[in-house]
PDB file of N, CA and C in Angstrom:
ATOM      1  N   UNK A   1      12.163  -3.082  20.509  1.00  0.00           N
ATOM      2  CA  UNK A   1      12.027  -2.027  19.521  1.00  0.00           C
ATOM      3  C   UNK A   1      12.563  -0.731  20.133  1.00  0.00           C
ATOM      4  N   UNK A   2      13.345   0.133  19.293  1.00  0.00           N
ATOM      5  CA  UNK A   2      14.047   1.175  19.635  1.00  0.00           C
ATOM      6  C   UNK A   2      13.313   2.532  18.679  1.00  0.00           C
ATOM      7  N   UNK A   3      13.428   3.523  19.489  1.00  0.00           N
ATOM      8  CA  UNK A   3      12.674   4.628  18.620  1.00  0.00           C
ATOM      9  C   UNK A   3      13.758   5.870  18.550  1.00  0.00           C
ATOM     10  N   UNK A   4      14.231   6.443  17.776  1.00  0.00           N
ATOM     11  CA  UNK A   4      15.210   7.095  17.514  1.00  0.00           C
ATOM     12  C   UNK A   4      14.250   8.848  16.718  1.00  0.00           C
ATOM     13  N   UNK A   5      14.390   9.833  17.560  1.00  0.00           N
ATOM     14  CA  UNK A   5      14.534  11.075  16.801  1.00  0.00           C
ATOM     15  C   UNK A   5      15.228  11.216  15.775  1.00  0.00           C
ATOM     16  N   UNK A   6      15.136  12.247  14.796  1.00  0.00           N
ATOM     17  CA  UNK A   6      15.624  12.684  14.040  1.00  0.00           C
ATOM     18  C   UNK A   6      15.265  14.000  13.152  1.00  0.00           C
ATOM     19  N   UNK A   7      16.656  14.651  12.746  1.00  0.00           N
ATOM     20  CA  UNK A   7      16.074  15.433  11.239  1.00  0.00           C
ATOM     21  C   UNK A   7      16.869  15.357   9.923  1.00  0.00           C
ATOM     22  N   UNK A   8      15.955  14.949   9.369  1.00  0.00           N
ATOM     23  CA  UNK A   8      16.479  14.422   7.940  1.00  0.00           C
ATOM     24  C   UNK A   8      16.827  16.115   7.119  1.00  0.00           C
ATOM     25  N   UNK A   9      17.415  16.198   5.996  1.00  0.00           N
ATOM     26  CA  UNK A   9      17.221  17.369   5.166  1.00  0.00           C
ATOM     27  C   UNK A   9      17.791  17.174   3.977  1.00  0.00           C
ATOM     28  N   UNK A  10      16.838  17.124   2.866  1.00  0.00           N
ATOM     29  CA  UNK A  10      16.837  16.479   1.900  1.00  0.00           C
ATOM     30  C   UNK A  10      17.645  17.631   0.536  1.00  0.00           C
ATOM     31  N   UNK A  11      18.353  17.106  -0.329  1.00  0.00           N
ATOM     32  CA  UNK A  11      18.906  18.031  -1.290  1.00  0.00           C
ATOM     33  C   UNK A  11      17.491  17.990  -2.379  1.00  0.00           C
ATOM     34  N   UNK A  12      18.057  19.053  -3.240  1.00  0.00           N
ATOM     35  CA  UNK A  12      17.243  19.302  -4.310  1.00  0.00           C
ATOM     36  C   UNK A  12      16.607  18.038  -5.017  1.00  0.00           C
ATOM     37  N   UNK A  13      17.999  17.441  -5.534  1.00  0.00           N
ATOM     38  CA  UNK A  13      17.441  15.847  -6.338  1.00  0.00           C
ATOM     39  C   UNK A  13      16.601  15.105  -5.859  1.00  0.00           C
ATOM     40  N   UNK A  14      16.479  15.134  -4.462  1.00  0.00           N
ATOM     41  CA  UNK A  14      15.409  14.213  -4.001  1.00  0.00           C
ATOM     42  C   UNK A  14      14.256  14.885  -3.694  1.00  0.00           C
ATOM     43  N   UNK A  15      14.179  15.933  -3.828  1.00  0.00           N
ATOM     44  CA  UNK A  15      12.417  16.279  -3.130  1.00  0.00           C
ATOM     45  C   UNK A  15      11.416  15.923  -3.734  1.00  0.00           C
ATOM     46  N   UNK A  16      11.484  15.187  -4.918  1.00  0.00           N
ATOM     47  CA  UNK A  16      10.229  14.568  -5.745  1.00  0.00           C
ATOM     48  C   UNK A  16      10.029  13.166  -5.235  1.00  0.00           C
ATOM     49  N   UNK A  17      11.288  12.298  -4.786  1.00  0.00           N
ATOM     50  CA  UNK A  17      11.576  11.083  -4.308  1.00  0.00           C
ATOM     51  C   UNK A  17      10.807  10.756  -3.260  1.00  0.00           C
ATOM     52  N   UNK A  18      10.091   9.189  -3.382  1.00  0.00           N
ATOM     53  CA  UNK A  18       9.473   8.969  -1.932  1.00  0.00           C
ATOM     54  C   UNK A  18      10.016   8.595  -1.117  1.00  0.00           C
ATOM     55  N   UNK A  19      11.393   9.063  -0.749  1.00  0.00           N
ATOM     56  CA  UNK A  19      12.624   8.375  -0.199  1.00  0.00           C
ATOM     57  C   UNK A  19      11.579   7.374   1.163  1.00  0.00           C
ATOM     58  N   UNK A  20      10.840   8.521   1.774  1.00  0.00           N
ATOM     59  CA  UNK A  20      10.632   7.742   3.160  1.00  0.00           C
ATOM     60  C   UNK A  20       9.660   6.729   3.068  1.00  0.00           C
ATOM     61  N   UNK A  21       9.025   6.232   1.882  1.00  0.00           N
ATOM     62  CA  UNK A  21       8.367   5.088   1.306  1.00  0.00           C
ATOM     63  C   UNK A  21       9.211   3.872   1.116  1.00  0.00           C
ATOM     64  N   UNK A  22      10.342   4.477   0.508  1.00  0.00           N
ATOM     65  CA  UNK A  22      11.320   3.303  -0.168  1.00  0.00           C
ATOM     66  C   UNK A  22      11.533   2.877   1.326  1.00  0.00           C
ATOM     67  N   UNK A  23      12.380   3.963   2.298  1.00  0.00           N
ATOM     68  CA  UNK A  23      12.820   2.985   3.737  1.00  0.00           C
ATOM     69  C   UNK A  23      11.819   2.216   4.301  1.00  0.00           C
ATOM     70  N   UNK A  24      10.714   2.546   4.180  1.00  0.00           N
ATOM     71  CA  UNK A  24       9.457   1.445   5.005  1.00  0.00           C
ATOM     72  C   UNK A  24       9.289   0.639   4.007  1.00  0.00           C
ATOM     73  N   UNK A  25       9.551   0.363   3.013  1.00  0.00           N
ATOM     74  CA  UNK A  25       9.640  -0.604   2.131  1.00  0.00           C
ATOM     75  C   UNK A  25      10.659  -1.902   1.830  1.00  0.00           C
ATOM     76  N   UNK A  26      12.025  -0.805   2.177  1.00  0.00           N
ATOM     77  CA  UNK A  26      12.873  -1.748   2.612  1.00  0.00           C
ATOM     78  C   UNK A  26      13.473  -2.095   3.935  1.00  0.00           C
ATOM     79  N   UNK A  27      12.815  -1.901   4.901  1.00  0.00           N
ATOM     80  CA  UNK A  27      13.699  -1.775   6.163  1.00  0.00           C
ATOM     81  C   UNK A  27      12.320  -2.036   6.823  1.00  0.00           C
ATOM     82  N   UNK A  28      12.331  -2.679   7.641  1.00  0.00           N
ATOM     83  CA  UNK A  28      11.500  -3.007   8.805  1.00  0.00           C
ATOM     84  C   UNK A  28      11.681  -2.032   9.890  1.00  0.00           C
ATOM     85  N   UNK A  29      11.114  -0.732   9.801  1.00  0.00           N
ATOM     86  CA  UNK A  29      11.151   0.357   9.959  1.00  0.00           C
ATOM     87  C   UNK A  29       9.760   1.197  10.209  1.00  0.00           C
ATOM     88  N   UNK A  30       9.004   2.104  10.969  1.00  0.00           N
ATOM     89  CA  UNK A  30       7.800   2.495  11.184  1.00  0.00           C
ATOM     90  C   UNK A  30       8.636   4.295  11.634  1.00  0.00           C
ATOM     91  N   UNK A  31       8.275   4.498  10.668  1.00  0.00           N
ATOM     92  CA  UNK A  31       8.140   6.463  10.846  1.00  0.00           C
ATOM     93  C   UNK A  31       7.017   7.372  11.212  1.00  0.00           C
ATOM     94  N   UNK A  32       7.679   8.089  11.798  1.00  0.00           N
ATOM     95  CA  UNK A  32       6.587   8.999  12.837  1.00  0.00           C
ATOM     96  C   UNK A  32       6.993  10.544  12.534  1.00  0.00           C
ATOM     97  N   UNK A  33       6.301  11.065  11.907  1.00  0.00           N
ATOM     98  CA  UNK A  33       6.431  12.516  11.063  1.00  0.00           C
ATOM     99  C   UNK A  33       5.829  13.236  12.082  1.00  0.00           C
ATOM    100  N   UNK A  34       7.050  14.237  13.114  1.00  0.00           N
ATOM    101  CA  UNK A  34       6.235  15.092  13.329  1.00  0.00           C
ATOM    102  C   UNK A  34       6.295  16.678  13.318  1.00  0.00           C
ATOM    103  N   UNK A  35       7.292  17.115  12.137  1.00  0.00           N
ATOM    104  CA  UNK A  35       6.928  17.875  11.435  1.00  0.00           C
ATOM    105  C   UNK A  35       7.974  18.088  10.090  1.00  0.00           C
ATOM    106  N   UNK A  36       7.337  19.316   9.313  1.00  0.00           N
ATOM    107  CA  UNK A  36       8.035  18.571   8.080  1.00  0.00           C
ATOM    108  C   UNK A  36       8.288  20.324   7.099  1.00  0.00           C
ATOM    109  N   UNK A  37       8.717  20.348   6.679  1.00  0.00           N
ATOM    110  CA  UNK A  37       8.947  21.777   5.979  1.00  0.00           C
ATOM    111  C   UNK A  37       9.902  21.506   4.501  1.00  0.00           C
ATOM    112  N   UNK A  38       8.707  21.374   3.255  1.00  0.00           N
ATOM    113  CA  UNK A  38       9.376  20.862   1.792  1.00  0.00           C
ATOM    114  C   UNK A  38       9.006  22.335   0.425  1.00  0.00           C
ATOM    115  N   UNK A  39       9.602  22.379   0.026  1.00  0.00           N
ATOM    116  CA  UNK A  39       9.369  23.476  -0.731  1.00  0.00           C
ATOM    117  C   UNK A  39      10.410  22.805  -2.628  1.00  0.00           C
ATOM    118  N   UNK A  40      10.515  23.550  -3.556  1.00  0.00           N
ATOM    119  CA  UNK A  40      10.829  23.328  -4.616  1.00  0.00           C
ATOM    120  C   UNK A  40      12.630  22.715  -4.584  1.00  0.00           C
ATOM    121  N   UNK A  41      13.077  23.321  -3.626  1.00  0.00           N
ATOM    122  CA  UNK A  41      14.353  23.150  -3.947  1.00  0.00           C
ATOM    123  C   UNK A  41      14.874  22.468  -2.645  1.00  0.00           C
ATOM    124  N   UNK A  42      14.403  22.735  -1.391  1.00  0.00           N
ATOM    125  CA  UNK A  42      14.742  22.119  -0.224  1.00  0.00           C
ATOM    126  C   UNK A  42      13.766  21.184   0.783  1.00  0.00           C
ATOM    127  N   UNK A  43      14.087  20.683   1.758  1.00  0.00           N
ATOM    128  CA  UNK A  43      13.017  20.397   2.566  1.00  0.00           C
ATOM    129  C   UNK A  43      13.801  19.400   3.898  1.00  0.00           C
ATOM    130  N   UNK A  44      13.567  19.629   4.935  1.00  0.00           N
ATOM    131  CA  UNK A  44      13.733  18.689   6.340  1.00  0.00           C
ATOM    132  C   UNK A  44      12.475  18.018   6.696  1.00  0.00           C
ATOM    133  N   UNK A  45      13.007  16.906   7.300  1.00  0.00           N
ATOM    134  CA  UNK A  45      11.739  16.394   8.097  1.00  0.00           C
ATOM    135  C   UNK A  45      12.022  15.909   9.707  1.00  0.00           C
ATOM    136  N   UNK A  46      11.511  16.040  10.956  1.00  0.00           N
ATOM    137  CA  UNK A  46      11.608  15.711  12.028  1.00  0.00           C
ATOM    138  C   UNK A  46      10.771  14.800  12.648  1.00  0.00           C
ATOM    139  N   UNK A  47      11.688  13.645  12.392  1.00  0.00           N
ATOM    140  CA  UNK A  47      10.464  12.366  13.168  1.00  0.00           C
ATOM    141  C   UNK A  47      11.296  11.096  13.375  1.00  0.00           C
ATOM    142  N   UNK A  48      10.166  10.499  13.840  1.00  0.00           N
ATOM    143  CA  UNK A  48      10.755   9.754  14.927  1.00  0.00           C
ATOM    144  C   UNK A  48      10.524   8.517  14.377  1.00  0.00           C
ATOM    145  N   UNK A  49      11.433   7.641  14.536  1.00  0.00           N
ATOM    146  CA  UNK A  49      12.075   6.263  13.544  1.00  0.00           C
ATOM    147  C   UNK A  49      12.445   5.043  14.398  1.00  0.00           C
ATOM    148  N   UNK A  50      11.132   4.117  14.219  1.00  0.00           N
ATOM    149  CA  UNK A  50      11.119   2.612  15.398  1.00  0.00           C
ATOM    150  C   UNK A  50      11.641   1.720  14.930  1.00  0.00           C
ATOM    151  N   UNK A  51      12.322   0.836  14.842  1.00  0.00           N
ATOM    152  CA  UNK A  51      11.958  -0.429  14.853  1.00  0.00           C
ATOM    153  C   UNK A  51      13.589  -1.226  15.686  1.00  0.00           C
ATOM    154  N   UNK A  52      14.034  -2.130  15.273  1.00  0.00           N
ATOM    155  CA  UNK A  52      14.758  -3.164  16.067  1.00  0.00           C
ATOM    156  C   UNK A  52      15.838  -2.218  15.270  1.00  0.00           C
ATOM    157  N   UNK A  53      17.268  -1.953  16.359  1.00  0.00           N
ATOM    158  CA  UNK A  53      18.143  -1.116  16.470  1.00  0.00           C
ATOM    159  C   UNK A  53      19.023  -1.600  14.754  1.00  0.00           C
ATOM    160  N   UNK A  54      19.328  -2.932  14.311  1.00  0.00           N
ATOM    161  CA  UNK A  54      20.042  -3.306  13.323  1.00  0.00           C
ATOM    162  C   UNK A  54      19.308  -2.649  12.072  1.00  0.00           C
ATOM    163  N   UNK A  55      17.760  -2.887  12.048  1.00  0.00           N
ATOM    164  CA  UNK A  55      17.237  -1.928  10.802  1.00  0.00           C
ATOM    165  C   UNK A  55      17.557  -0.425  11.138  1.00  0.00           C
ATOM    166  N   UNK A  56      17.254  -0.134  11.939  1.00  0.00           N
ATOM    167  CA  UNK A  56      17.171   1.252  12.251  1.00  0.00           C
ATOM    168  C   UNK A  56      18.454   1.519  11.487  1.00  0.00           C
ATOM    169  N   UNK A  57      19.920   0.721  12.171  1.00  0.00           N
ATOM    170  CA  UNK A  57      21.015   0.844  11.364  1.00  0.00           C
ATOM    171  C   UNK A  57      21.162   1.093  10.085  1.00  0.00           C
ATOM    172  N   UNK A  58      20.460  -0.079   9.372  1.00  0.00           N
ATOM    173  CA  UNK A  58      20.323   0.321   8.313  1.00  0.00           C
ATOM    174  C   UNK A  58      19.513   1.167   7.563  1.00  0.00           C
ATOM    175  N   UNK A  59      18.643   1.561   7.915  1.00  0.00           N
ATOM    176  CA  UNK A  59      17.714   2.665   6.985  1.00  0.00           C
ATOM    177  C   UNK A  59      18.551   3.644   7.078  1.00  0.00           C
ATOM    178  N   UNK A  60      19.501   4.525   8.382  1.00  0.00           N
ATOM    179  CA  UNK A  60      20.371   5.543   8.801  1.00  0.00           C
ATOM    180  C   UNK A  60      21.073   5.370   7.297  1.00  0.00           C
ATOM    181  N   UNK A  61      21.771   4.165   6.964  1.00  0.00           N
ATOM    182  CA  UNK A  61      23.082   4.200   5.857  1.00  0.00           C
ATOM    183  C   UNK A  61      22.410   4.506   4.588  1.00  0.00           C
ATOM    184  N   UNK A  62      21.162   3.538   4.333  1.00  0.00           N
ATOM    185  CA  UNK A  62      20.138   4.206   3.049  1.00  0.00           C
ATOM    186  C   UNK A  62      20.065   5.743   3.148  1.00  0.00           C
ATOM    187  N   UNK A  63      19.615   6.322   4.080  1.00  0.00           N
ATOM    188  CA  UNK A  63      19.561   7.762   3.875  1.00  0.00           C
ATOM    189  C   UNK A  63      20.529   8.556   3.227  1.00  0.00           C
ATOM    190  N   UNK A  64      21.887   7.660   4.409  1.00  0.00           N
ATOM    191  CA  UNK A  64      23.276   8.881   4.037  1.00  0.00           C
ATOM    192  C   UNK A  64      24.108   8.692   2.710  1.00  0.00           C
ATOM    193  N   UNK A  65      23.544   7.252   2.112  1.00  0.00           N
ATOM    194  CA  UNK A  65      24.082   7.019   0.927  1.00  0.00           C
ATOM    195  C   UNK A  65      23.566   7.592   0.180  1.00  0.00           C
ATOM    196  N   UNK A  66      22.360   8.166   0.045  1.00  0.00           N
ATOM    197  CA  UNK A  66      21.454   8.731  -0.980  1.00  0.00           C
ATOM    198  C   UNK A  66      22.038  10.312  -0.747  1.00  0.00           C
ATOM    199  N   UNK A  67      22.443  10.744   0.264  1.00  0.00           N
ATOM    200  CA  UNK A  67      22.965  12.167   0.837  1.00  0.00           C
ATOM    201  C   UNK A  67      22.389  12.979   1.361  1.00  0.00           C
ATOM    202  N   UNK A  68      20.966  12.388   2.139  1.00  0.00           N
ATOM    203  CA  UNK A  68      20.196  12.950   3.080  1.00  0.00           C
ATOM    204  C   UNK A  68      21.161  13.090   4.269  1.00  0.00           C
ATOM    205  N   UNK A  69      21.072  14.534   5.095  1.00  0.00           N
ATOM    206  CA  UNK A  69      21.819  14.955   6.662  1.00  0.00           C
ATOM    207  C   UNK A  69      20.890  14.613   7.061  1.00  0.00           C
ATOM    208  N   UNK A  70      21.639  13.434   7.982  1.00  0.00           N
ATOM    209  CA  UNK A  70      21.034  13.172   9.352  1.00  0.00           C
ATOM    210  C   UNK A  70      21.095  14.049  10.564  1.00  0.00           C
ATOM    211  N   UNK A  71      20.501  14.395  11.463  1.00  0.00           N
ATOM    212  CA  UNK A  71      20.788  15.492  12.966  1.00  0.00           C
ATOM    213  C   UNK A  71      20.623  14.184  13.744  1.00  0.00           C
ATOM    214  N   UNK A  72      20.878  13.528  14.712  1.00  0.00           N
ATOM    215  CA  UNK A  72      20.466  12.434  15.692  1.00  0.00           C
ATOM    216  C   UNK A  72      19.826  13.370  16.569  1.00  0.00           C
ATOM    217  N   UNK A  73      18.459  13.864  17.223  1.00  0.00           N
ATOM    218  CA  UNK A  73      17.745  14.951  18.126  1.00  0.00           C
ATOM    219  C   UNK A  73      18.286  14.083  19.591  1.00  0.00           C
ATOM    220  N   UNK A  74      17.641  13.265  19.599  1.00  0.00           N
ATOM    221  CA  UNK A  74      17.846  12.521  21.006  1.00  0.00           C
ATOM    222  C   UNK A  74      18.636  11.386  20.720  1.00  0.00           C
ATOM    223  N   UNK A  75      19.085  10.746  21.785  1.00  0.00           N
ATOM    224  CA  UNK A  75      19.499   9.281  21.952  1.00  0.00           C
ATOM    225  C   UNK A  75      18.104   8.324  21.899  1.00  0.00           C
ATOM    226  N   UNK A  76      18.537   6.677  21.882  1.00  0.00           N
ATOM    227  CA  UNK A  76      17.382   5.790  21.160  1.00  0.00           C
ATOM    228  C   UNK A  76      16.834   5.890  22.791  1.00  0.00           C
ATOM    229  N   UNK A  77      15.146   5.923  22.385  1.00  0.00           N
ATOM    230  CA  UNK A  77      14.476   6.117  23.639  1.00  0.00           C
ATOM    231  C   UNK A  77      13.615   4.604  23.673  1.00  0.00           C
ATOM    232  N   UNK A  78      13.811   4.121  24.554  1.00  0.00           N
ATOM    233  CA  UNK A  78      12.806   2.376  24.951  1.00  0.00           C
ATOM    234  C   UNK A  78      11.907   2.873  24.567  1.00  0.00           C
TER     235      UNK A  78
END
């Protein structure tokens, strides 16, 4: 299992969306929120994203297809 930083930052259309429900829903995936700043029109989140490097892969492409910015904070940490 690989654990990957991150900051997500979400457009307008999605801030009602449970986007980060849907990825643990579809992706064998475990998120770690550790901090988060959402308001009416914008919002980022910074956390940290486990599981086996091929999901991880894929939840990354779910995000960017939907048009969430990814930041990569760190490299994948054991």
């Amino acid at each position: 299992m690989k654990t990957q930083r991150l900051e997500l930052t979400f457009p307008e259309k999605l801030i009602k969306r449970p986007v980060i429900y849907e990825m643990v829903r579809d992706f064998d995936v475990v998120p770690n929120i550790r901090r988060a700043n959402v308001d009416e029109k914008y919002g980022w989140i910074v956390m940290e994203l486990s599981g086996e490097e091929e999901e991880l892969e894929r939840a990354f492409r779910f995000l960017q297809d939907l048009g969430i910015e990814i930041e990569y904070l760190e490299s994948f940490v054991e």
